[in-house]
Structures are given as C-alpha cells and as structure tokens.
Protein backbone atom coordinates (compact mmCIF):
# COMPACT_ATOMS: atom_id res chain seq x y z
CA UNK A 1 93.49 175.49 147.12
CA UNK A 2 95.26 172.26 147.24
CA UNK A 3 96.80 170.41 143.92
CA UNK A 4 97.81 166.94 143.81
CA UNK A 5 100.22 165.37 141.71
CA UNK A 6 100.84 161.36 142.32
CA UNK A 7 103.24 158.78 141.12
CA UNK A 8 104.70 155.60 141.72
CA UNK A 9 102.35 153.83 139.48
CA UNK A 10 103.29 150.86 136.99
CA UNK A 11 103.42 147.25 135.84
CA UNK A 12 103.43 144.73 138.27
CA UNK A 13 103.46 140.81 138.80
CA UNK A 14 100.64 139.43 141.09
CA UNK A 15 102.14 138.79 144.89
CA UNK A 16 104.55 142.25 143.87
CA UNK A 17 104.33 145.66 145.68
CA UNK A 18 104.12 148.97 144.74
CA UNK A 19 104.24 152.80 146.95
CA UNK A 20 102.65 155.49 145.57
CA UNK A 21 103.06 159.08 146.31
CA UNK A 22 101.36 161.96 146.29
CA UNK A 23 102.32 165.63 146.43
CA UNK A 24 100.44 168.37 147.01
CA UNK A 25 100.74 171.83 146.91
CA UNK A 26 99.31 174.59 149.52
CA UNK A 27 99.99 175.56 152.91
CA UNK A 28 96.86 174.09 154.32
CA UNK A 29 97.69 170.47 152.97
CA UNK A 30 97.92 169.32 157.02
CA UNK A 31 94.24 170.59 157.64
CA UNK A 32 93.06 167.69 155.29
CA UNK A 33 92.04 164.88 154.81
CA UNK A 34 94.11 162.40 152.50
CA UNK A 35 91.98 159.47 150.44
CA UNK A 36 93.44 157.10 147.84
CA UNK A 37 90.73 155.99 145.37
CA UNK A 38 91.33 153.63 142.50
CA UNK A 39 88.79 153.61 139.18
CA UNK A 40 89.05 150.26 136.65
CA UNK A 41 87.94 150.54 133.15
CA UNK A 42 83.82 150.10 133.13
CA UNK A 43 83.79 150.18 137.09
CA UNK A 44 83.07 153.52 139.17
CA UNK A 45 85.58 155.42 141.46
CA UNK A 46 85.78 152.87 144.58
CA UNK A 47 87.24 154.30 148.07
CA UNK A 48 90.21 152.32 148.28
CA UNK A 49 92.20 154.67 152.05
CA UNK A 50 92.00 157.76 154.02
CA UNK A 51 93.77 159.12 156.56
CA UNK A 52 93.17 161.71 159.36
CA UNK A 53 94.95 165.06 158.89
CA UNK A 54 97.55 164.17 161.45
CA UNK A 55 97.93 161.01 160.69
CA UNK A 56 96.19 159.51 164.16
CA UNK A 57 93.58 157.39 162.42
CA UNK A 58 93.46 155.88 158.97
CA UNK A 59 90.23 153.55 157.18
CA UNK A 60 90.51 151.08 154.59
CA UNK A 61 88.41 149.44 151.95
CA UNK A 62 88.01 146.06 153.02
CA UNK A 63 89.55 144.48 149.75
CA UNK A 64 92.86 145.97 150.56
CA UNK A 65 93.11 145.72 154.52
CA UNK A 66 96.05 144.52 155.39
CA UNK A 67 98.06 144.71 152.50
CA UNK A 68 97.80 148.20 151.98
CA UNK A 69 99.55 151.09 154.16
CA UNK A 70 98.63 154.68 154.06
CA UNK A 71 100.40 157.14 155.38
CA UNK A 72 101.41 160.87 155.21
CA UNK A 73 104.18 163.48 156.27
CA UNK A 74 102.94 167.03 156.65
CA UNK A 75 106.37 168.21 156.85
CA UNK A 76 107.31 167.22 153.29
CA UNK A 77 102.98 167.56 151.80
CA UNK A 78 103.06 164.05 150.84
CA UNK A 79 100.61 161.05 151.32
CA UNK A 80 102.06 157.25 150.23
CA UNK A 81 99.91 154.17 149.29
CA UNK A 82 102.61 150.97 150.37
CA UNK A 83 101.11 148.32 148.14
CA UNK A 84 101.71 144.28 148.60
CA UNK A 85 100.09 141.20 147.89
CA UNK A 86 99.39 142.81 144.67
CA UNK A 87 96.21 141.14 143.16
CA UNK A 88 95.34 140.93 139.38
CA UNK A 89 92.06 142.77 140.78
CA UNK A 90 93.82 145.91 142.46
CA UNK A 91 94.80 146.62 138.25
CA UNK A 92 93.57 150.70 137.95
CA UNK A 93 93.81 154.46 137.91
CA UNK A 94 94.33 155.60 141.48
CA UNK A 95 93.93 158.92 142.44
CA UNK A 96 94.38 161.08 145.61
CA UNK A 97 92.55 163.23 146.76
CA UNK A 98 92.00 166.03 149.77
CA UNK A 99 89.02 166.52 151.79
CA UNK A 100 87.53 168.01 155.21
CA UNK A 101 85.53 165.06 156.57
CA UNK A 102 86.96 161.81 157.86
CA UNK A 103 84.82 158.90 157.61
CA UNK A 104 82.84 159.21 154.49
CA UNK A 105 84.18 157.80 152.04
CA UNK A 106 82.05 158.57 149.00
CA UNK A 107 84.45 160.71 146.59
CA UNK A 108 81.58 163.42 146.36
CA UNK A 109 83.08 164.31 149.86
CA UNK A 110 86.46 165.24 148.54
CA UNK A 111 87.20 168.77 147.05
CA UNK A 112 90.74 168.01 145.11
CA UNK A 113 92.14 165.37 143.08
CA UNK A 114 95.30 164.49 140.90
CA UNK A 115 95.19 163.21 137.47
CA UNK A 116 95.92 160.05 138.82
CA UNK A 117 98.68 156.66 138.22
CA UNK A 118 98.07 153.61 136.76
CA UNK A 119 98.66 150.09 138.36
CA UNK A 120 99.05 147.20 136.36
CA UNK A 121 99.01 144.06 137.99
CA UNK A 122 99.76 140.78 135.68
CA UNK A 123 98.68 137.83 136.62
C-alpha cells in the first residue's frame, strides 16, 4: 500500500516556475513507478511524466518536454515535478501517482494516487 500526498501547487504568471512534491508513504515506494498527471476542468486525466523506480529513465508528454523535470529520491519517498516556462495551458489539478509498469502511460495503469494540487497559471 502506497499513499501519496503532493504539494507545491499555486498561482502563477505565464513564463514563471513551479516544483511540486510528492510524498508517499510505504516501504515499497522505490519498487514503483512515479507518474505526474494533470486533469483541467472539462478535459480528461492527461499523462503529463513518469519515472523509472530508480530513477535511470524518465518519459514526458510532449507538451511539457523540456520545460518540465521529474525526478525522485527513494531515500527521503519523494517524487518532484520542476516546472518552467509556465504556459496559461499547463493551468490544472496534478496528481501523482504509483505504478508497476514503465511505459504506459494511460492512468488505468497506475494503482495509487494523491488528492492532487492545483496550478494556476495567469496569463
């Protein structure tokens, strides 16, 4: 069992950055998978990062490559989300979650999930 708590969410001006975190609770949280998913009101969950259990490899939607950064450190259970080039578009929920499988990046493939931040980018 694996819970998930994230922060680091807020309100934003376009070009800005944000880093979200996410703990998570459980002795097994370096056996997972780590994905960052993001929901906007009307619009479905959309994969937004993952990253490999040890850290080794990492996939990214392709609206956010190269401005975001995920990343993880097993020693303190945490996965971050370093946000910039903040885009009026990147404005919702995002969640993390914890899964087996690397590579699919449907959220049907991930077991747990946090109640989520929000991010509010103003244009």
């Amino acid at each position: 069992q694996v819970q998930l708590v994230e922060s680091g969410g807020g309100l934003v001006q376009a070009g800005g950055s944000l880093r979200l975190s996410c703990a998570a609770s459980g002795r097994t949280f370096s056996s997972y998978v780590m994905g960052w998913f993001r929901q906007a009101p009307g619009k479905e969950r959309e994969f937004v990062a993952a990253i490999k259990w040890n850290g080794g490899s990492t996939d990214y939607a392709d609206s956010v490559k190269g401005r975001f950064t995920i990343s993880r450190d097993n020693a303190k259970n945490t996965v971050y989300l370093q946000m910039i080039i903040l885009k009026p578009e990147d404005t919702a929920v995002y969640y993390c979650a914890a899964g087996p499988n690397y590579g699919l990046r449907s959220a049907h493939f991930y077991d747990y999930w946090g109640q989520g931040t929000q991010v509010t980018v103003s244009s």
